[in-house]
PDB file of N, CA and C in Angstrom:
ATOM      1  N   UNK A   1     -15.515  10.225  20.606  1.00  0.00           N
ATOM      2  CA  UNK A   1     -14.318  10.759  19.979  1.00  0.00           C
ATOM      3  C   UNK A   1     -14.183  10.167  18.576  1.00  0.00           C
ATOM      4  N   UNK A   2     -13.810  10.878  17.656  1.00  0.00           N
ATOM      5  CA  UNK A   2     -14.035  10.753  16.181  1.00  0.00           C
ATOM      6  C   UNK A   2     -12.434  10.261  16.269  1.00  0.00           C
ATOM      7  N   UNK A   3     -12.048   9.038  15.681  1.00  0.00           N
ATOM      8  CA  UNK A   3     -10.742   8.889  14.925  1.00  0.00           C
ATOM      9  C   UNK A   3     -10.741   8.833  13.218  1.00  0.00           C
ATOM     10  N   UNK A   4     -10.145  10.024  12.970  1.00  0.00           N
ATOM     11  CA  UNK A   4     -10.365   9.760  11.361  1.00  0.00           C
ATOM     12  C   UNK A   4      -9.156   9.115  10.553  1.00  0.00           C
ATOM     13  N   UNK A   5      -9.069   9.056  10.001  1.00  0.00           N
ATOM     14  CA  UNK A   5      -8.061   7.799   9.305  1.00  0.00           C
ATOM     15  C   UNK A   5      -7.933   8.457   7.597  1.00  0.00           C
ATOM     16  N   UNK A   6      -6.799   8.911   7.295  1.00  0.00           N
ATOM     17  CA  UNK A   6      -6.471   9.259   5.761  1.00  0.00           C
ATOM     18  C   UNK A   6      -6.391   8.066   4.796  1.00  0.00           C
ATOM     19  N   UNK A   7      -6.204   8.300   3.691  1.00  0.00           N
ATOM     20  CA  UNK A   7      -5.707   7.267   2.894  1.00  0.00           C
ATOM     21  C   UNK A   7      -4.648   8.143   1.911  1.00  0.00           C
ATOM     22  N   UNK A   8      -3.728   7.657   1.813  1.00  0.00           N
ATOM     23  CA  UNK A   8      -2.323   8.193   1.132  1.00  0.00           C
ATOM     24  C   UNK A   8      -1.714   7.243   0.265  1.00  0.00           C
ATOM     25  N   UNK A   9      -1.031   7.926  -0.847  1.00  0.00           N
ATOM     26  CA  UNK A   9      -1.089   6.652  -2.231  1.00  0.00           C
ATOM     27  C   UNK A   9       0.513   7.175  -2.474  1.00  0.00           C
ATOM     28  N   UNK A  10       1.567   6.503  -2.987  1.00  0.00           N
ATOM     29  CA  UNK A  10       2.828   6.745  -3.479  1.00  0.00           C
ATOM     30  C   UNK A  10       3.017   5.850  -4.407  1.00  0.00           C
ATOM     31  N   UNK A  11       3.712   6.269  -5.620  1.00  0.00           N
ATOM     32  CA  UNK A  11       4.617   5.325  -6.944  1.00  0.00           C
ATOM     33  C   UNK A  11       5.241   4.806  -6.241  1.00  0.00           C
ATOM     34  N   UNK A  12       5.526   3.619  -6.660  1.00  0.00           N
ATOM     35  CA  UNK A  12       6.583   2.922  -6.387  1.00  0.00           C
ATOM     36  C   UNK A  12       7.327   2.406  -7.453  1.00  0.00           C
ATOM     37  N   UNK A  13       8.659   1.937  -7.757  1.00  0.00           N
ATOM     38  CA  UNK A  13       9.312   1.185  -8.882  1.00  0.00           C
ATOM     39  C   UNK A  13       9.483  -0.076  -7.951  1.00  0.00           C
ATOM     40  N   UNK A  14       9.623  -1.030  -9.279  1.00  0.00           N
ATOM     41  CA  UNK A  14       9.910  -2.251  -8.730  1.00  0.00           C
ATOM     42  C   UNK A  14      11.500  -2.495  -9.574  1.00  0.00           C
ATOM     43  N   UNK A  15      12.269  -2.659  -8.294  1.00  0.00           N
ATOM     44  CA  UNK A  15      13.450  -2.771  -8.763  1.00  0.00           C
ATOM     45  C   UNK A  15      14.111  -4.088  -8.578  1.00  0.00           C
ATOM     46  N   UNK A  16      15.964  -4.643  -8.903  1.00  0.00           N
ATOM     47  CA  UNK A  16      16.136  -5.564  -8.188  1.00  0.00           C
ATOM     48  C   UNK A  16      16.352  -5.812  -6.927  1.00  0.00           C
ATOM     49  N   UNK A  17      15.989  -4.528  -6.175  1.00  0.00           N
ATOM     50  CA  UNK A  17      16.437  -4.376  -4.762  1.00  0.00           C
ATOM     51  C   UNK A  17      14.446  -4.669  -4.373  1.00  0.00           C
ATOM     52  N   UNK A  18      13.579  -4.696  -4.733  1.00  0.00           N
ATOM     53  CA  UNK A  18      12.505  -4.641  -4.836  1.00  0.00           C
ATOM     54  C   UNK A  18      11.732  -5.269  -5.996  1.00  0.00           C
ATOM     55  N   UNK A  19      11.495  -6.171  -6.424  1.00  0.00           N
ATOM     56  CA  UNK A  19      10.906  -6.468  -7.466  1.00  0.00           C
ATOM     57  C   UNK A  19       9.824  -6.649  -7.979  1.00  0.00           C
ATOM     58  N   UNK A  20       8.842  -6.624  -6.973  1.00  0.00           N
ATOM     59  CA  UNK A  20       7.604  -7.651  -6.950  1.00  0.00           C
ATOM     60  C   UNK A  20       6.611  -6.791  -5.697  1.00  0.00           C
ATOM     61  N   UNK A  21       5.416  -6.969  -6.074  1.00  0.00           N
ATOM     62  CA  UNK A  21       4.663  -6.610  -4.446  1.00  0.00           C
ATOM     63  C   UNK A  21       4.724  -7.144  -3.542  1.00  0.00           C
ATOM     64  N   UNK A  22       5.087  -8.644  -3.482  1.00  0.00           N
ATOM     65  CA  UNK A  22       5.271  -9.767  -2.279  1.00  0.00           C
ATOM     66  C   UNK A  22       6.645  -8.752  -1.448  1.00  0.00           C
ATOM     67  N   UNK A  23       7.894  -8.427  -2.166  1.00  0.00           N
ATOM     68  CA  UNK A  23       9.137  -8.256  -1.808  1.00  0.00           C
ATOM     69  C   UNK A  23       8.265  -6.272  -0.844  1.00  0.00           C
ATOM     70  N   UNK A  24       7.926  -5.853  -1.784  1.00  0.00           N
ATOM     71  CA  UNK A  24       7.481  -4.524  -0.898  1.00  0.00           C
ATOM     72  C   UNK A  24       6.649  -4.628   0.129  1.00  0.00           C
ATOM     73  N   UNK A  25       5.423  -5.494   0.050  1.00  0.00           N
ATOM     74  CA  UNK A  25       4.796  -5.791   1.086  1.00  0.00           C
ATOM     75  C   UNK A  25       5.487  -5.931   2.287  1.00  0.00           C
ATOM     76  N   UNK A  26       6.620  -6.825   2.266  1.00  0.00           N
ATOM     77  CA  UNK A  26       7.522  -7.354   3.367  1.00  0.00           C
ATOM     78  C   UNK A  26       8.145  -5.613   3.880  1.00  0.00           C
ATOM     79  N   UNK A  27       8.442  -5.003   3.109  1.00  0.00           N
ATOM     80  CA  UNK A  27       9.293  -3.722   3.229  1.00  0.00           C
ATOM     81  C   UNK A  27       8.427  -2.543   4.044  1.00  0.00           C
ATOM     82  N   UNK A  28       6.923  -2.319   3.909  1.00  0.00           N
ATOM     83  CA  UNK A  28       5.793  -2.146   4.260  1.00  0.00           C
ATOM     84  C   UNK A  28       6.198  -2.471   5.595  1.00  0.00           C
ATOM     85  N   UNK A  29       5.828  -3.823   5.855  1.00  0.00           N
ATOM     86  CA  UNK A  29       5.441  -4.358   7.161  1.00  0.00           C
ATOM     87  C   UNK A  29       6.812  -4.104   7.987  1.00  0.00           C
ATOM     88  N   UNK A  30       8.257  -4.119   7.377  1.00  0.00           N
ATOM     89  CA  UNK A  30       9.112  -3.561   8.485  1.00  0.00           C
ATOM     90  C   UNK A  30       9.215  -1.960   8.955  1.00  0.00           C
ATOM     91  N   UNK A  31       8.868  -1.302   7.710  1.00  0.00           N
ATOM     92  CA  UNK A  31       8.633  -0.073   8.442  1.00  0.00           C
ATOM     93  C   UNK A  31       7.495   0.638   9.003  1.00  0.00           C
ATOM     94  N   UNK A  32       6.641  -0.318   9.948  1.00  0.00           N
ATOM     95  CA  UNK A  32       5.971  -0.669  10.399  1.00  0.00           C
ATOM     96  C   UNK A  32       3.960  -0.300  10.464  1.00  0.00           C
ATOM     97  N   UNK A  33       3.759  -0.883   8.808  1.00  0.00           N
ATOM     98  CA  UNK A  33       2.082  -0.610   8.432  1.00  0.00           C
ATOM     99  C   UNK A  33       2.321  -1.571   8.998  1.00  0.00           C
ATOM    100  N   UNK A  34       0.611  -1.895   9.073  1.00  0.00           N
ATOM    101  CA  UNK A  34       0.104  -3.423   9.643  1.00  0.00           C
ATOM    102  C   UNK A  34      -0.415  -3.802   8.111  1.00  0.00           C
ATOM    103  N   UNK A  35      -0.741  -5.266   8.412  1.00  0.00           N
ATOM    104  CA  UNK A  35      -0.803  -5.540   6.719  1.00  0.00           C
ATOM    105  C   UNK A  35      -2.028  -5.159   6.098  1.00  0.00           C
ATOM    106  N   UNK A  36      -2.938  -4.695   7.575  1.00  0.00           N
ATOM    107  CA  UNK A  36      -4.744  -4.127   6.655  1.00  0.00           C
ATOM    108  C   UNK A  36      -5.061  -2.890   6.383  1.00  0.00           C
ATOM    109  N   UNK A  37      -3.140  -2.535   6.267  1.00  0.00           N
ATOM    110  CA  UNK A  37      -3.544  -1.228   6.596  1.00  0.00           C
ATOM    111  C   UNK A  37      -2.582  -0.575   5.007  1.00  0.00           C
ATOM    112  N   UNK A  38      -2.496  -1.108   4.194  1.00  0.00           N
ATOM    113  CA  UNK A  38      -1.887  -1.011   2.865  1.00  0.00           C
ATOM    114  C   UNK A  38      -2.786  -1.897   2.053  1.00  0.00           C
ATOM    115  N   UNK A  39      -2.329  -1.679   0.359  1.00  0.00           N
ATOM    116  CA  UNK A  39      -2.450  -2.200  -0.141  1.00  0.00           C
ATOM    117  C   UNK A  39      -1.608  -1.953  -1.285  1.00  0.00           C
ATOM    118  N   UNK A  40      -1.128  -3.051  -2.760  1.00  0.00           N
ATOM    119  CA  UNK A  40      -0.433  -2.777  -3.571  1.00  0.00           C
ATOM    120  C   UNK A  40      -0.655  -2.640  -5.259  1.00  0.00           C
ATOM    121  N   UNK A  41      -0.668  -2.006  -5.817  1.00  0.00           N
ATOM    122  CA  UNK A  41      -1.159  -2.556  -7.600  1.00  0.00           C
ATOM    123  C   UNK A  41      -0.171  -2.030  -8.221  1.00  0.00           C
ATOM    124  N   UNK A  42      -0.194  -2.912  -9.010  1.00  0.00           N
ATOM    125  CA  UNK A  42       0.681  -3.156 -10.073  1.00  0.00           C
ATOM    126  C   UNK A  42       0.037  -1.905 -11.470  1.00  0.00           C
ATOM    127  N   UNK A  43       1.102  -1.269 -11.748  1.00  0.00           N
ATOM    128  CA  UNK A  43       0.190   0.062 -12.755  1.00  0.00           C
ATOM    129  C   UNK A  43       0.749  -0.248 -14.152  1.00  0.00           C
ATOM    130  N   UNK A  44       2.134  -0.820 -14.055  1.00  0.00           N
ATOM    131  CA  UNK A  44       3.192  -0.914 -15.255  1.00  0.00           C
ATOM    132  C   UNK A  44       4.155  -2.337 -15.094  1.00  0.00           C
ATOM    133  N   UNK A  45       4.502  -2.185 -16.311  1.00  0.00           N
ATOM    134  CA  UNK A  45       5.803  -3.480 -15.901  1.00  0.00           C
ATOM    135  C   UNK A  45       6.868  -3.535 -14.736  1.00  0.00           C
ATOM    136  N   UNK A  46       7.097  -2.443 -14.257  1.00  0.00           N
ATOM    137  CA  UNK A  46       8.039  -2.125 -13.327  1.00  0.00           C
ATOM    138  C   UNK A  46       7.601  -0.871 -13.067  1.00  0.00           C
ATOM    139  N   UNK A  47       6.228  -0.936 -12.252  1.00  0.00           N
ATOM    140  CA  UNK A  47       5.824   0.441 -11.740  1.00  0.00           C
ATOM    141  C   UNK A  47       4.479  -0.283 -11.066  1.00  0.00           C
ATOM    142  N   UNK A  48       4.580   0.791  -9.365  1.00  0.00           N
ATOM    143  CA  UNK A  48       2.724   0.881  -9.125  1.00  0.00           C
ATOM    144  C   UNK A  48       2.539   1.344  -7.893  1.00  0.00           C
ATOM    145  N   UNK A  49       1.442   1.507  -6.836  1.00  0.00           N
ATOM    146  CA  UNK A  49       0.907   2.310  -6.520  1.00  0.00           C
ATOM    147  C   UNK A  49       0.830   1.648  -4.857  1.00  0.00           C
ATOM    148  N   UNK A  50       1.672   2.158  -3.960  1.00  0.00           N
ATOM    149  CA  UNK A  50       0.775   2.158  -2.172  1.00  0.00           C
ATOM    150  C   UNK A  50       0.175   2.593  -1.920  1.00  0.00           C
ATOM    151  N   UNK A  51      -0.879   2.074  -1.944  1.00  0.00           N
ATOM    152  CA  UNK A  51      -1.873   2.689  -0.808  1.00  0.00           C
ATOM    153  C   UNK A  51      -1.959   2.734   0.688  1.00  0.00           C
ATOM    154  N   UNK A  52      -1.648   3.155   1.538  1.00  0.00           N
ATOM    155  CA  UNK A  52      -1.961   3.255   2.699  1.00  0.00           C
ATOM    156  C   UNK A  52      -2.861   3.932   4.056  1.00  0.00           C
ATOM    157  N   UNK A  53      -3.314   3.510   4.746  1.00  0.00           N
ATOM    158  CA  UNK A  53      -4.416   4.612   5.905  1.00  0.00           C
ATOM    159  C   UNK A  53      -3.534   4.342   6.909  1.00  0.00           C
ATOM    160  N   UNK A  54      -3.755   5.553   7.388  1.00  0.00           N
ATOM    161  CA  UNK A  54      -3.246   6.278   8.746  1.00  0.00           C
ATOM    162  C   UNK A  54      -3.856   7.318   9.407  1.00  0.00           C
ATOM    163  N   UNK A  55      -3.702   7.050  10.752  1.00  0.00           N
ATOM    164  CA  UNK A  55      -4.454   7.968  11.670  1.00  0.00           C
ATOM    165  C   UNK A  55      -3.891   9.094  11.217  1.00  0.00           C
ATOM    166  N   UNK A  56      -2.474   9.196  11.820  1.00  0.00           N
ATOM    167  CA  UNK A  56      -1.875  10.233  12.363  1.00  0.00           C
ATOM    168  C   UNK A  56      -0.784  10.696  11.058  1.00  0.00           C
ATOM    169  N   UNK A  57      -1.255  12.250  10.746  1.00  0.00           N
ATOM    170  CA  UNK A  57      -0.791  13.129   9.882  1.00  0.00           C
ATOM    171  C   UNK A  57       1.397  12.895   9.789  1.00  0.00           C
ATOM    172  N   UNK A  58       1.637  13.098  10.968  1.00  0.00           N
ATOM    173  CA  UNK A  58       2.999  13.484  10.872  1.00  0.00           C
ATOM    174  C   UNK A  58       3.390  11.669  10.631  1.00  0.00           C
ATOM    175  N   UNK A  59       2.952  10.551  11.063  1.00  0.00           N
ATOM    176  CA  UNK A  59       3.714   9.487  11.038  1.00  0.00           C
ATOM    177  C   UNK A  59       3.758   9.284   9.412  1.00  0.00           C
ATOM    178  N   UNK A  60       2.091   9.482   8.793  1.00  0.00           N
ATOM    179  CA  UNK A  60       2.085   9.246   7.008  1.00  0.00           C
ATOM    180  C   UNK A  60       2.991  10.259   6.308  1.00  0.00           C
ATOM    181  N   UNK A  61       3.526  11.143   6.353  1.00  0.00           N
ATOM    182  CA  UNK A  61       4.526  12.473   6.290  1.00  0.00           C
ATOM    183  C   UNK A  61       5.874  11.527   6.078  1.00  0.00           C
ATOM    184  N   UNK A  62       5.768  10.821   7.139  1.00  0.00           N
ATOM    185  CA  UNK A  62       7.102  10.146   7.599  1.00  0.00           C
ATOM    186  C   UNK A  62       7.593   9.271   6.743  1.00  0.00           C
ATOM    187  N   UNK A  63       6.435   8.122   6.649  1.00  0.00           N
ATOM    188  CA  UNK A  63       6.319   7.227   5.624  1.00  0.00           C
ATOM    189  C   UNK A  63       6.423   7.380   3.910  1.00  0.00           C
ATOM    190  N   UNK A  64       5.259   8.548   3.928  1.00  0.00           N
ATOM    191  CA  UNK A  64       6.229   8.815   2.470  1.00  0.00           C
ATOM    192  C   UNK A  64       7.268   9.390   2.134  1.00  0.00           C
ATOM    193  N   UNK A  65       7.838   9.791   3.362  1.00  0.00           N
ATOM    194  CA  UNK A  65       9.396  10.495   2.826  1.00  0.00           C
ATOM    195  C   UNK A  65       9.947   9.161   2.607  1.00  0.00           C
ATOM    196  N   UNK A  66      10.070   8.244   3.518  1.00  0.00           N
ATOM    197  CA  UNK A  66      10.707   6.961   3.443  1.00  0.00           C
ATOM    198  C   UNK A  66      10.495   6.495   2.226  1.00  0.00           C
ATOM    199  N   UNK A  67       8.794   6.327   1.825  1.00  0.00           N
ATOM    200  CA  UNK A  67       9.053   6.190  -0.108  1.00  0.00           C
ATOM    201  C   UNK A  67       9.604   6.181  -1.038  1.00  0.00           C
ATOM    202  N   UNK A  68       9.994   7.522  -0.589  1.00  0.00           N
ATOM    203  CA  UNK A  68      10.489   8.439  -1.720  1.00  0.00           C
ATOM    204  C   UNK A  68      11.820   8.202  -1.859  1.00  0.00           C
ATOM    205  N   UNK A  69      12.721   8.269  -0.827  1.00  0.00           N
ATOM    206  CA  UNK A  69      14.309   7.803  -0.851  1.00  0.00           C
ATOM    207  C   UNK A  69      14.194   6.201  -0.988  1.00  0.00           C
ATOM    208  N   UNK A  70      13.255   5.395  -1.287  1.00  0.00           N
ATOM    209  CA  UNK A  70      13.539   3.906  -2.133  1.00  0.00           C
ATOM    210  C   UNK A  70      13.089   3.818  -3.395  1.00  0.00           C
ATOM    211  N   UNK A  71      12.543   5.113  -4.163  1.00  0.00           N
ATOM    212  CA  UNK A  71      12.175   4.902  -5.320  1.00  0.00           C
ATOM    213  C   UNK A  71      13.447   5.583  -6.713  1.00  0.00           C
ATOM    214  N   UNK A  72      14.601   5.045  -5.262  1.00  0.00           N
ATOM    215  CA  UNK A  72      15.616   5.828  -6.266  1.00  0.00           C
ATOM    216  C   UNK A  72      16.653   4.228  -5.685  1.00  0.00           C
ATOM    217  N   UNK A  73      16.446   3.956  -5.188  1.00  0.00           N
ATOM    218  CA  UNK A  73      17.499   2.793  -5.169  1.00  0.00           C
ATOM    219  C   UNK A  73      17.257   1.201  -5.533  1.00  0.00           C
TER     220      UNK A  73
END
């Protein structure tokens, strides 16, 4: 049985609610990646990039909606 695994990328801002990759990493791991399963870069002064793999289509769907409503707060 083949498990294939995506890789999916989202902007992120680094805000004061978020500042840093250490602070998102943590944010990552509660909404529950595992930690080998992301990664973070820095693109701008206050800007950059998740990477993440995931099996399953609808959970990464999920996750970047979740993204997306913190790249406004």
């Amino acid at each position: 049985m083949h498990n294939a695994v995506s890789q999916y990328q989202h902007s992120v801002i680094f805000s004061s609610s978020l500042p840093d990759e250490a602070t998102w990493a943590v944010r990552l791991l509660e909404m529950g990646l595992a930690r080998e399963a992301f990664s973070i870069l820095r693109t701008g002064e206050d800007s950059g990039i998740v990477k993440f793999w995931e099996p399953d289509r609808f959970e990464a769907i999920r996750l970047l909606a979740r993204l997306g409503t913190m790249k406004t707060h």
